[in-house]
C-alpha atoms as a PDB file:
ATOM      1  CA  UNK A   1     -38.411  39.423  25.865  1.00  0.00           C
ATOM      2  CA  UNK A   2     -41.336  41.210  27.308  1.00  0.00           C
ATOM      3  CA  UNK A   3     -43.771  38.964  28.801  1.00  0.00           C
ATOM      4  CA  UNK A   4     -47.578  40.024  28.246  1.00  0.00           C
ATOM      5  CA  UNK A   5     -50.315  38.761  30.049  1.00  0.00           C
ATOM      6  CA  UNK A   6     -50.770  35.512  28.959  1.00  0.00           C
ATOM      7  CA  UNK A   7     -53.049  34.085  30.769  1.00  0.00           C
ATOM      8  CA  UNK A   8     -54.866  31.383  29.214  1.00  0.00           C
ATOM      9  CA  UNK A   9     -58.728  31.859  28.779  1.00  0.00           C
ATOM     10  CA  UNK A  10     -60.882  29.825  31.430  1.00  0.00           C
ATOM     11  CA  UNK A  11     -62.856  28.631  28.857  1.00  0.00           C
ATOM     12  CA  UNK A  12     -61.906  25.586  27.293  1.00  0.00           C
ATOM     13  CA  UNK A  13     -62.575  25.796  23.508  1.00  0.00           C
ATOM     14  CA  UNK A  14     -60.924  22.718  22.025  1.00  0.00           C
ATOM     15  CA  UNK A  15     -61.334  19.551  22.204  1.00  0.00           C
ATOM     16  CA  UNK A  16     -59.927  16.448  20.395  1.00  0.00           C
ATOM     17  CA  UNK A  17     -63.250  14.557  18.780  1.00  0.00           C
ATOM     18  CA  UNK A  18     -64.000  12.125  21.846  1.00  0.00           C
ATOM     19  CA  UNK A  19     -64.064  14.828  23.940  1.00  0.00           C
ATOM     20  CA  UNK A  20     -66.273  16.730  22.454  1.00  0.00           C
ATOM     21  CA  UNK A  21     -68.369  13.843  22.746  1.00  0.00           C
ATOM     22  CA  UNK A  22     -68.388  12.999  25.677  1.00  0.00           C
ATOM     23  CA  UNK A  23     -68.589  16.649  27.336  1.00  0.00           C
ATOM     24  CA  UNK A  24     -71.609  17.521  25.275  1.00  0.00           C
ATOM     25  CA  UNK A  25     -72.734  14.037  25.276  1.00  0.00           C
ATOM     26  CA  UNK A  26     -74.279  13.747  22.222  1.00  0.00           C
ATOM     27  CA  UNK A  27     -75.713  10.751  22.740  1.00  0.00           C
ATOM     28  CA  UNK A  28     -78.342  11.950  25.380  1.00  0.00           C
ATOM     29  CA  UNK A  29     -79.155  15.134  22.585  1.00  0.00           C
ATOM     30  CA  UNK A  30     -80.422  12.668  20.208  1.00  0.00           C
ATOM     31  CA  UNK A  31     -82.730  10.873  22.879  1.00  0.00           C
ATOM     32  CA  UNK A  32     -83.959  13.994  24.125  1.00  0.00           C
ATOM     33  CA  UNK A  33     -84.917  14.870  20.539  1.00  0.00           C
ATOM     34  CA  UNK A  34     -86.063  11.319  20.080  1.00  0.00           C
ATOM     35  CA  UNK A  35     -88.189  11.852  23.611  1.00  0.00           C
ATOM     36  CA  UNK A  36     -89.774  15.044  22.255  1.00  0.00           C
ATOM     37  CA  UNK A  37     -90.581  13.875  18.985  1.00  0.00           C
ATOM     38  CA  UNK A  38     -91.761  10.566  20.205  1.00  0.00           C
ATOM     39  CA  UNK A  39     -94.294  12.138  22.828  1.00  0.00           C
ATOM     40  CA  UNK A  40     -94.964  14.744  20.724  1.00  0.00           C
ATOM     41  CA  UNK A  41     -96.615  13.083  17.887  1.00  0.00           C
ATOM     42  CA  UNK A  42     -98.626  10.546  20.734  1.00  0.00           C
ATOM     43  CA  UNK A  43     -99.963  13.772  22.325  1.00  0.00           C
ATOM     44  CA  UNK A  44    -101.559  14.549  19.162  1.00  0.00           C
ATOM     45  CA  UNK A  45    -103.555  11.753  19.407  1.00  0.00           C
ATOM     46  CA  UNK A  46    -105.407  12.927  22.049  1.00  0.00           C
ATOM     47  CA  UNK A  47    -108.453  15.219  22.244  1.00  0.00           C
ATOM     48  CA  UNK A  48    -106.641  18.810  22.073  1.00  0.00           C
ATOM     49  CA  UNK A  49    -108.868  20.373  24.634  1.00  0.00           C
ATOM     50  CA  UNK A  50    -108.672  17.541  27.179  1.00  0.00           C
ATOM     51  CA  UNK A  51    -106.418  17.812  30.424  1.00  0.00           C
ATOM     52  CA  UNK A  52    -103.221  15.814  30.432  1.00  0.00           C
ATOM     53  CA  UNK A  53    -103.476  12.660  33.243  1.00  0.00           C
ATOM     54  CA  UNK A  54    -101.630  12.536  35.990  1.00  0.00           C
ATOM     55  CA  UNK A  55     -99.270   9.804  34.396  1.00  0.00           C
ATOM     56  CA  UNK A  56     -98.033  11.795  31.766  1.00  0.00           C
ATOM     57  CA  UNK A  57     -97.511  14.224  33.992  1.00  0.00           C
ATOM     58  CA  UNK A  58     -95.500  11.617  35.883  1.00  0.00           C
ATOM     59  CA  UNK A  59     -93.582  10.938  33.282  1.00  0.00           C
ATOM     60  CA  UNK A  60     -92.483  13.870  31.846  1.00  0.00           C
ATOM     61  CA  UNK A  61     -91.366  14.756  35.090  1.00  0.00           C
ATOM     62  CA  UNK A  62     -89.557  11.701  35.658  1.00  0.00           C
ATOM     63  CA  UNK A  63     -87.763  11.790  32.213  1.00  0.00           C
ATOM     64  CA  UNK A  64     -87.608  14.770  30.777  1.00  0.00           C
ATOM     65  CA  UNK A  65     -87.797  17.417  32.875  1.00  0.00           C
ATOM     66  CA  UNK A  66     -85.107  15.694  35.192  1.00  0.00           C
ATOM     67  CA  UNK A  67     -82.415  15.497  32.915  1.00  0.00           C
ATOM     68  CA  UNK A  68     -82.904  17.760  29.660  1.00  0.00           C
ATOM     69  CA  UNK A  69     -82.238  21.485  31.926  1.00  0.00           C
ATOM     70  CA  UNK A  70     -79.074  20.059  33.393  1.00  0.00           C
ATOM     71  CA  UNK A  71     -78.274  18.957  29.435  1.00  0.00           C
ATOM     72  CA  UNK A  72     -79.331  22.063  28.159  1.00  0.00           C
ATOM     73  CA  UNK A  73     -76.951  23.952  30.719  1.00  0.00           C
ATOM     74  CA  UNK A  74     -74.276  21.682  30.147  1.00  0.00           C
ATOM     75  CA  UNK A  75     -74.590  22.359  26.505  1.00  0.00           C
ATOM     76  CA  UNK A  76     -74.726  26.108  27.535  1.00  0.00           C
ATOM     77  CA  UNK A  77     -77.999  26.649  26.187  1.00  0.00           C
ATOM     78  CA  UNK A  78     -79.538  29.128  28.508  1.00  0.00           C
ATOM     79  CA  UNK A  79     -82.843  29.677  26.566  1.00  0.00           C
ATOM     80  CA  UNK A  80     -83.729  26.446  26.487  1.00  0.00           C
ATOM     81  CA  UNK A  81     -82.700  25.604  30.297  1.00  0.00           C
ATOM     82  CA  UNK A  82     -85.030  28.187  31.151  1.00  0.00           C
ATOM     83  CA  UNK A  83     -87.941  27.186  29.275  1.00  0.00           C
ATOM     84  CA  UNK A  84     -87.057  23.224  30.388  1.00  0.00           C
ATOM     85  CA  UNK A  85     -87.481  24.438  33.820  1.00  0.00           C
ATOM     86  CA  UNK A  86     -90.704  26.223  33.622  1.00  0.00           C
ATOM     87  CA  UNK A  87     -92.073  23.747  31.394  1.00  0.00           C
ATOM     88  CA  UNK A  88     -91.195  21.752  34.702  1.00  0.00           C
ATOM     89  CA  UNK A  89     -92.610  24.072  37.477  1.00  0.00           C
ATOM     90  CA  UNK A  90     -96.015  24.009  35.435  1.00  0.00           C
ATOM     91  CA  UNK A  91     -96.273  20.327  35.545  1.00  0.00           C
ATOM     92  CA  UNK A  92     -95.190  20.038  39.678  1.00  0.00           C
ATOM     93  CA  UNK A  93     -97.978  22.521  39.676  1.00  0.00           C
ATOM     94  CA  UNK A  94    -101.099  20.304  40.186  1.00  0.00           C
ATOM     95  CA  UNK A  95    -103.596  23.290  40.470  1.00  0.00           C
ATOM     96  CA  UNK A  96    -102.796  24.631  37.442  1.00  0.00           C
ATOM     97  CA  UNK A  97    -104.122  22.844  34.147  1.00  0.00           C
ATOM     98  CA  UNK A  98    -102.647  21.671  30.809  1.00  0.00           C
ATOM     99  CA  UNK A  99    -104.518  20.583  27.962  1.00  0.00           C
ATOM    100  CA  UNK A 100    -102.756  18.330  25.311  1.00  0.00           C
ATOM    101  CA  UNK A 101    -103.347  20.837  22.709  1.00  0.00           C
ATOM    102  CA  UNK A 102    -100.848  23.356  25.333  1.00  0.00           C
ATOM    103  CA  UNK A 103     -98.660  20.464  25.659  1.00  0.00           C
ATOM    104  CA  UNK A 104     -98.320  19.932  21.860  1.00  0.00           C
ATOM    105  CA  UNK A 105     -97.395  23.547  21.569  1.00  0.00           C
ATOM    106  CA  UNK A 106     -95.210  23.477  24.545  1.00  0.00           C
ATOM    107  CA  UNK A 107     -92.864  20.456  22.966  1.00  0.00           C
ATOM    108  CA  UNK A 108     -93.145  21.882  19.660  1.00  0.00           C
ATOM    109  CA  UNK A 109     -91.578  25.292  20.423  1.00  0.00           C
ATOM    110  CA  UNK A 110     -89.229  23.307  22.784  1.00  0.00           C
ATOM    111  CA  UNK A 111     -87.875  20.812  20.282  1.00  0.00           C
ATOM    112  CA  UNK A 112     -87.513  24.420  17.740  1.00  0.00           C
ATOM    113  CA  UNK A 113     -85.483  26.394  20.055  1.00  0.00           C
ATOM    114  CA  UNK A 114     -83.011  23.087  21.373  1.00  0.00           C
ATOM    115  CA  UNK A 115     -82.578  23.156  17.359  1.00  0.00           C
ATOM    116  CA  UNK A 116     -81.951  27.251  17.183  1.00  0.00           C
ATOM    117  CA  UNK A 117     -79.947  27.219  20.003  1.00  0.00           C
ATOM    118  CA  UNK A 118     -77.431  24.388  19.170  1.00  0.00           C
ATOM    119  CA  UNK A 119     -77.532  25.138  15.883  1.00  0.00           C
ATOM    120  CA  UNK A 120     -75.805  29.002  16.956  1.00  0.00           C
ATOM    121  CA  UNK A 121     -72.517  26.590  18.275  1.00  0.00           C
ATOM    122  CA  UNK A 122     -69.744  26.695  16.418  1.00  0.00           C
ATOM    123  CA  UNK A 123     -67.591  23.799  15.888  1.00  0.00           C
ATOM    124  CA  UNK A 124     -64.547  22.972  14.228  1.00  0.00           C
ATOM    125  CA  UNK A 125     -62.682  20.281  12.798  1.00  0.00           C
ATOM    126  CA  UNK A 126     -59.196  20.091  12.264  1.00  0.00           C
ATOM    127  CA  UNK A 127     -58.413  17.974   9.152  1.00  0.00           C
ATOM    128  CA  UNK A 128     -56.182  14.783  10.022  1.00  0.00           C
ATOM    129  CA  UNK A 129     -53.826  16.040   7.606  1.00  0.00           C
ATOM    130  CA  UNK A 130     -53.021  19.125   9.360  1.00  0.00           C
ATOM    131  CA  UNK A 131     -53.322  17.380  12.984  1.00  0.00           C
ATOM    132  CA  UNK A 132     -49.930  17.457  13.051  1.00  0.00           C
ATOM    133  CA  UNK A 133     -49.298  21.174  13.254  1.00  0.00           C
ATOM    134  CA  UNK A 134     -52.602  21.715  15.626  1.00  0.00           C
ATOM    135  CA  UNK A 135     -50.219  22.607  19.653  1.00  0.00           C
ATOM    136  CA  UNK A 136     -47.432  21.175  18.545  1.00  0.00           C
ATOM    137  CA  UNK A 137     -44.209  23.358  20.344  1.00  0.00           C
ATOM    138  CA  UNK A 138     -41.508  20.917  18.456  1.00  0.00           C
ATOM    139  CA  UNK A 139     -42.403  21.861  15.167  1.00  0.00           C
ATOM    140  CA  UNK A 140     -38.974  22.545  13.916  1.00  0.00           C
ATOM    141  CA  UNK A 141     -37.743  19.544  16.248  1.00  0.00           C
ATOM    142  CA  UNK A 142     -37.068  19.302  19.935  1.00  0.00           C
ATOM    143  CA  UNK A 143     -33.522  20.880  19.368  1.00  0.00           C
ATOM    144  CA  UNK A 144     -34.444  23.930  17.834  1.00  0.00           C
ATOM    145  CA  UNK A 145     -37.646  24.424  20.778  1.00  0.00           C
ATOM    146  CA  UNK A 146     -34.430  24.412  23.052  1.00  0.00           C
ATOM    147  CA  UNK A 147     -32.417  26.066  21.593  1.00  0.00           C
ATOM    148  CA  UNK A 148     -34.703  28.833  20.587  1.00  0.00           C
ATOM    149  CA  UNK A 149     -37.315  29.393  23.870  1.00  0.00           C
ATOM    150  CA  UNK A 150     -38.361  32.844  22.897  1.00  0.00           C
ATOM    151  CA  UNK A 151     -39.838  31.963  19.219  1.00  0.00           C
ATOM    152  CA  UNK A 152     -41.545  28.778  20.884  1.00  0.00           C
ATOM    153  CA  UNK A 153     -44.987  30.479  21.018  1.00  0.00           C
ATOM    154  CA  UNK A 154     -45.203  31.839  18.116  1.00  0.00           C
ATOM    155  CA  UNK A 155     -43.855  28.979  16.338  1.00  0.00           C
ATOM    156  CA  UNK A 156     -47.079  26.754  17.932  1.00  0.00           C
ATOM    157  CA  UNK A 157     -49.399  29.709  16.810  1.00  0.00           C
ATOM    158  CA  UNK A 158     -47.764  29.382  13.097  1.00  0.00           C
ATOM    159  CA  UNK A 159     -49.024  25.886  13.118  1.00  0.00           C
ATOM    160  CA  UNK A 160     -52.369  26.420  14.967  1.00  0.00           C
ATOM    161  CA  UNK A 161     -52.907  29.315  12.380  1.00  0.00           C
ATOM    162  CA  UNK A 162     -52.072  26.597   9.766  1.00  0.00           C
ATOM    163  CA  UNK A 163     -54.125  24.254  11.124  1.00  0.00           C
ATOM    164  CA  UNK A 164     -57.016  26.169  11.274  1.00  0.00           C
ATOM    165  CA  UNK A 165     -57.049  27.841   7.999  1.00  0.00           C
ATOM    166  CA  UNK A 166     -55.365  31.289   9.172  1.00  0.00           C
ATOM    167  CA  UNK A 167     -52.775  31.296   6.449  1.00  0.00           C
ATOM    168  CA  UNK A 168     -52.486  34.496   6.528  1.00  0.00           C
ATOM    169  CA  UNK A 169     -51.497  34.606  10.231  1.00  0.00           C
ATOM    170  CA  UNK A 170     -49.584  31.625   9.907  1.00  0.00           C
ATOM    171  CA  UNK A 171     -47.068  33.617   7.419  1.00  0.00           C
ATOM    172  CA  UNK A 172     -47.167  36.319   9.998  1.00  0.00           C
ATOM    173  CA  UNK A 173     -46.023  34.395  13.355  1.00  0.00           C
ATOM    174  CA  UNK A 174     -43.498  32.848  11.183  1.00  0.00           C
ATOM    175  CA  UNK A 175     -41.977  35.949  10.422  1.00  0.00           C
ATOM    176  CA  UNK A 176     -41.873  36.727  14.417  1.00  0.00           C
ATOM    177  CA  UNK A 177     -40.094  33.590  14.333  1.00  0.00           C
ATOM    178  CA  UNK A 178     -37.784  34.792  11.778  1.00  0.00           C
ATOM    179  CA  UNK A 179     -36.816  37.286  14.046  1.00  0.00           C
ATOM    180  CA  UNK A 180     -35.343  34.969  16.745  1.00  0.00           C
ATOM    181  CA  UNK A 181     -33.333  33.373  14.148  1.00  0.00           C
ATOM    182  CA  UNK A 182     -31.869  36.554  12.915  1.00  0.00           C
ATOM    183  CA  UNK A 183     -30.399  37.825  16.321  1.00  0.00           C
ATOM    184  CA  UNK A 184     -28.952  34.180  17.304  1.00  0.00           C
ATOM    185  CA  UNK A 185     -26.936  35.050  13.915  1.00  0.00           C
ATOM    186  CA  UNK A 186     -26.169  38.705  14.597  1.00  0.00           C
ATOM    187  CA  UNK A 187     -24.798  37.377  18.297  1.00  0.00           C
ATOM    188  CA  UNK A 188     -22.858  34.794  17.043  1.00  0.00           C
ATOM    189  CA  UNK A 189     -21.641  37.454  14.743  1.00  0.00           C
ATOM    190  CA  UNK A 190     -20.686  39.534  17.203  1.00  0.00           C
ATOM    191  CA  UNK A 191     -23.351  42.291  15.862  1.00  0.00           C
ATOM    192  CA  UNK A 192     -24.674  44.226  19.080  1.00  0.00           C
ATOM    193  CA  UNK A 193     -25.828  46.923  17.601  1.00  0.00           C
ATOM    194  CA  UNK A 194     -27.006  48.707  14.186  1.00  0.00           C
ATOM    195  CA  UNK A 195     -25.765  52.175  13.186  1.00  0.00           C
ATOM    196  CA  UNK A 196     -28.724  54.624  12.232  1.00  0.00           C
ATOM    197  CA  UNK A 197     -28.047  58.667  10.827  1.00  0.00           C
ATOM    198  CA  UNK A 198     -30.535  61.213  12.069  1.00  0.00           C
ATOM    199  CA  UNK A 199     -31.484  64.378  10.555  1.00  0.00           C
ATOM    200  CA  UNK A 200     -28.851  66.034  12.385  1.00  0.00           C
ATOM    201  CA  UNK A 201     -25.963  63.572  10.690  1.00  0.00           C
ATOM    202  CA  UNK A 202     -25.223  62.639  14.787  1.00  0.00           C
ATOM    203  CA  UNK A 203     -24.842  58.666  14.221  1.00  0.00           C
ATOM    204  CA  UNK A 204     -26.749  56.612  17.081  1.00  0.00           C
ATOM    205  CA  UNK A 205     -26.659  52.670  17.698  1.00  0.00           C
ATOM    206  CA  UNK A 206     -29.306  50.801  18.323  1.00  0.00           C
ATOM    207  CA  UNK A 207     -29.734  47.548  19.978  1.00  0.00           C
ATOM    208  CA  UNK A 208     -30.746  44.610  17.509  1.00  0.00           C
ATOM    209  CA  UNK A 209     -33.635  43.607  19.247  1.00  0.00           C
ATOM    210  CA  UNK A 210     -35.399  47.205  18.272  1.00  0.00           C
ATOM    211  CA  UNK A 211     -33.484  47.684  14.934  1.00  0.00           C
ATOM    212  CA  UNK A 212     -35.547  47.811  11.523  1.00  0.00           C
ATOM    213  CA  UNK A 213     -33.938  44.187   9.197  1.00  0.00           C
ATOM    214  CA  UNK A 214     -32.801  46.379   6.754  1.00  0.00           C
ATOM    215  CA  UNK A 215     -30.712  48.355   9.091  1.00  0.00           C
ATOM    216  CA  UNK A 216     -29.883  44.583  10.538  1.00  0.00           C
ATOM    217  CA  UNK A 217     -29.091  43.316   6.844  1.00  0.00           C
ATOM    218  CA  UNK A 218     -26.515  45.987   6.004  1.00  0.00           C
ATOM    219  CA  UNK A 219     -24.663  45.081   8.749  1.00  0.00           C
ATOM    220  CA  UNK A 220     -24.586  41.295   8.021  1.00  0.00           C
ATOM    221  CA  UNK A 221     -23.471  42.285   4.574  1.00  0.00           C
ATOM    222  CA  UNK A 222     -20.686  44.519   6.076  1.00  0.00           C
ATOM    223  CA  UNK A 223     -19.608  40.929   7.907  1.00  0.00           C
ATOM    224  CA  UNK A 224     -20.160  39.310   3.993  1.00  0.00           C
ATOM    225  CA  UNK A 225     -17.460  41.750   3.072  1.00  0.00           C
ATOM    226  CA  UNK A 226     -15.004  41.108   5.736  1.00  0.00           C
ATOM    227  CA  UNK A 227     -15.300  37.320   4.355  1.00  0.00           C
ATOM    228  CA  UNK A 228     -14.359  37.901   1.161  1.00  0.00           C
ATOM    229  CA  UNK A 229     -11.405  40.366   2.346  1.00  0.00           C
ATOM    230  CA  UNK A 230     -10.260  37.353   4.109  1.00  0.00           C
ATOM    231  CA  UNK A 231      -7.013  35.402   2.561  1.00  0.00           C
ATOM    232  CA  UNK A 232      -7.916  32.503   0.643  1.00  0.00           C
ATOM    233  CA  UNK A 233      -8.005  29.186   2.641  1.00  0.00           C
ATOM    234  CA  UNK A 234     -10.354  27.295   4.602  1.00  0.00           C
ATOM    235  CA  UNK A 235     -11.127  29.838   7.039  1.00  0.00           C
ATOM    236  CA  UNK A 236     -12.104  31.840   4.808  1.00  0.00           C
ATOM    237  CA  UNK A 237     -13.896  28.897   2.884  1.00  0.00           C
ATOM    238  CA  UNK A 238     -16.075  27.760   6.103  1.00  0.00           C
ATOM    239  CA  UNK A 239     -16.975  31.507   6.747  1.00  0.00           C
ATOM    240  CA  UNK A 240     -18.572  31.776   3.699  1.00  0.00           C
ATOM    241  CA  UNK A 241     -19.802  28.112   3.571  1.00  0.00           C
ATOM    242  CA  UNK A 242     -21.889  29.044   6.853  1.00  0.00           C
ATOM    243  CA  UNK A 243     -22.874  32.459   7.312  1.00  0.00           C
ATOM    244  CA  UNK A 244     -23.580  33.216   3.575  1.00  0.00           C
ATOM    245  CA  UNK A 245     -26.587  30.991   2.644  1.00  0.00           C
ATOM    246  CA  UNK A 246     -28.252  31.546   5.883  1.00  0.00           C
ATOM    247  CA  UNK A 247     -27.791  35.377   5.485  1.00  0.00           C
ATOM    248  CA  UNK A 248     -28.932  35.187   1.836  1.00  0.00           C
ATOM    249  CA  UNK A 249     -32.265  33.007   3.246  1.00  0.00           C
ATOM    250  CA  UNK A 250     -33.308  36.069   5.833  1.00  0.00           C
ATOM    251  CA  UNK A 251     -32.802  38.498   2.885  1.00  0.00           C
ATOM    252  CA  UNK A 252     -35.001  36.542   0.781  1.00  0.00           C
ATOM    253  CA  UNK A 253     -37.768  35.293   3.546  1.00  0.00           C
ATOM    254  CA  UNK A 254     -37.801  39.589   4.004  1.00  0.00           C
ATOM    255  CA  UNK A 255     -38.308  40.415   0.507  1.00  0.00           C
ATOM    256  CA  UNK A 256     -40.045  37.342  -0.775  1.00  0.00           C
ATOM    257  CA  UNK A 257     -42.836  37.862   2.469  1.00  0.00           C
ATOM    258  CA  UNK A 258     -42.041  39.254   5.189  1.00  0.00           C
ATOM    259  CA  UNK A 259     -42.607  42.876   3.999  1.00  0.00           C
ATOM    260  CA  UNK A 260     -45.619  42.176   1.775  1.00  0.00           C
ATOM    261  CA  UNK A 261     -47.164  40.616   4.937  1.00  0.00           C
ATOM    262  CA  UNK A 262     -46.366  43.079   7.725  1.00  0.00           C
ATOM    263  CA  UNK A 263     -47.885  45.828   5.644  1.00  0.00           C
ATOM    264  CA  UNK A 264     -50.742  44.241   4.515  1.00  0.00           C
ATOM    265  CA  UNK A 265     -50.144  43.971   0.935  1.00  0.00           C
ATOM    266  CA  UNK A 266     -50.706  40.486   0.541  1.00  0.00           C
ATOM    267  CA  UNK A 267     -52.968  37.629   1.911  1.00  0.00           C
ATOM    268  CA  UNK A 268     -51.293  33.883   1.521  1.00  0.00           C
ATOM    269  CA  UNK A 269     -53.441  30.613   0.639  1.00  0.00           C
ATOM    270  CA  UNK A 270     -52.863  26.983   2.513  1.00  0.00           C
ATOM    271  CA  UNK A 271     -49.817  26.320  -0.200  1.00  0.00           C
ATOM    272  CA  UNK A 272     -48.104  29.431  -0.175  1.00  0.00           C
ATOM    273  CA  UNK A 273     -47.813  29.180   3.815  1.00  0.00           C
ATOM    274  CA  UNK A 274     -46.643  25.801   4.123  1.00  0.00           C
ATOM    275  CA  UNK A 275     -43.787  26.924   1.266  1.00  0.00           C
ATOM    276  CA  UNK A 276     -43.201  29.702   3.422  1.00  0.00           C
ATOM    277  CA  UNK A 277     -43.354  26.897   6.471  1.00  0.00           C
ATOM    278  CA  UNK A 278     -41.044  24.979   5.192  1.00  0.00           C
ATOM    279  CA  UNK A 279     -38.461  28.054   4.093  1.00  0.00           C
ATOM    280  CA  UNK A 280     -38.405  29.027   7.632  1.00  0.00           C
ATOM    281  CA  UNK A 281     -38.015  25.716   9.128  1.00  0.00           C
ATOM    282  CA  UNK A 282     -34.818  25.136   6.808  1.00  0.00           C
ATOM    283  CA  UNK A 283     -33.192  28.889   8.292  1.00  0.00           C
ATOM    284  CA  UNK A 284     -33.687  27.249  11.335  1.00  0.00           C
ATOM    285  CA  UNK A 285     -32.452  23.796  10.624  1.00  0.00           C
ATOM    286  CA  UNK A 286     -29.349  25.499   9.619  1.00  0.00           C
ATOM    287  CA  UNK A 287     -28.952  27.378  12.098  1.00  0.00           C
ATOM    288  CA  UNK A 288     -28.857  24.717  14.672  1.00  0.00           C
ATOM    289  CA  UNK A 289     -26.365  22.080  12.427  1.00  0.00           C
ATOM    290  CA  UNK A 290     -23.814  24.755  13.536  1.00  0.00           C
ATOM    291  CA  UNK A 291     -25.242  25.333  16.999  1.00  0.00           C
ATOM    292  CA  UNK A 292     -26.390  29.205  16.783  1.00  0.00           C
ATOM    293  CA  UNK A 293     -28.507  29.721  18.815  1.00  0.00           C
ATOM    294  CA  UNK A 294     -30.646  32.320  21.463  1.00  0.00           C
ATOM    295  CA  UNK A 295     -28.671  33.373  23.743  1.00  0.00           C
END
């Protein structure tokens, strides 16, 4: 398998609820709102036009101004930091003046862009329902994640997708899985290879890792026929038994969705992918009762 660069973004973007929490500490957002508001509607008691005394000064230095920027960039909200910390360099600034009425306007256009800002991130919640699927690599069981390496990924995308709402995408990466599934069968069939005609009638063969499933299929059903050539008996009787129903299942996860969804013909709600889930995962629980796996 071809490995792509899959380095992981430095950017953390999920986080179970606690975390979220406690990394944009959610508690201190709500007292620096409370702080605001609070001071906001005492400075209005004041005479607009008077200066602001040296205590309040004092204060909002001591409170405010020492903790909301580093909150603010924490929170990664850059317009705000910046206006905490000249909102902050004008009150060190002794020379320079302030009147209550400034200060009013000053909190009220800092309290309105904490709100803008915050209100531009994006969370969401995974439903405890669908926890289950949210990084989960043993989906299908820890035998199948061993015995299959190669569709691990994908399978944990399936159920991220699913997780998330990405139905659509879901049904896709499970069809990727598919795939894995199919050559474990066509190796412990024996199956190296698919025959394809060109124009020129010369007959190629072409590895099963870059052959089309149809091209795949009618060699599985060229095995089907060599099973029911077979003389009767229980040879003949496991044969069919084993390979049959799992062959039948790839033919019908290709025509039921796989094409539809690879050509864009369809888009899949929450119910039609965990159907579609729950087809695949039974392939793949059949697979491994009789130990076929990638090799």
């Amino acid at each position: 398998m071809n490995k792509v660069n899959n380095e992981k973004s430095k950017y953390k973007c999920l986080f179970y609820f606690w975390e979220l929490m406690e990394k944009f500490k959610t508690s201190n957002l709500a007292d620096l709102f409370s702080q605001l508001s609070q001071y906001f509607q005492i400075a209005s008691y004041h005479e607009p036009n008077k200066e602001i005394s040296d205590a309040d000064r004092k204060w909002f230095l001591n409170t405010i101004c020492l903790n909301a920027p580093l909150f603010c960039r924490d929170m990664d909200l850059p317009e705000s930091f910046s206006s905490l910390i000249r909102f902050s360099e004008a009150l060190k600034n002794e020379g320079l003046k302030m009147t209550y009425s400034e200060l009013i306007w000053t909190l009220h256009n800092l309290i309105e862009l904490i709100k803008s800002e915050a209100s531009k991130r994006l969370i969401f919640i995974v439903p405890n329902e669908l926890k289950q699927y949210f990084n989960n690599d043993k989906l299908f069981g820890e035998k199948i994640k061993e015995g299959f390496p190669s569709a691990s990924e994908d399978l944990k995308e399936a159920g991220n997708c699913l997780a998330f709402g990405n139905n659509t995408a879901c049904v896709f990466h499970l069809m990727r899985v598919v795939e894995w599934g199919l050559r474990a069968l066509c190796e412990n069939l024996k199956i190296k290879t698919t025959k394809k005609t060109k124009l020129s009638g010369r007959i190629v063969h072409i590895p099963i890792s870059y052959s089309e499933w149809d091209h795949i299929l009618t060699e599985l059903d060229a095995k089907i026929n060599e099973f029911s050539q077979m003389k009767r008996g229980k040879k003949k009787q496991l044969a069919q038994e084993i390979y049959l129903p799992m062959i039948l299942d790839v033919r019908a996860i290709k025509d039921a969705w796989r094409n539809h969804c690879m050509h864009a013909r369809v888009n899949y709600n929450y119910e039609h992918a965990l159907m579609i889930f729950s087809h695949v995962k039974h392939l793949f629980n059949a697979l491994a009762s009789q130990e076929l796996f990638e090799i």
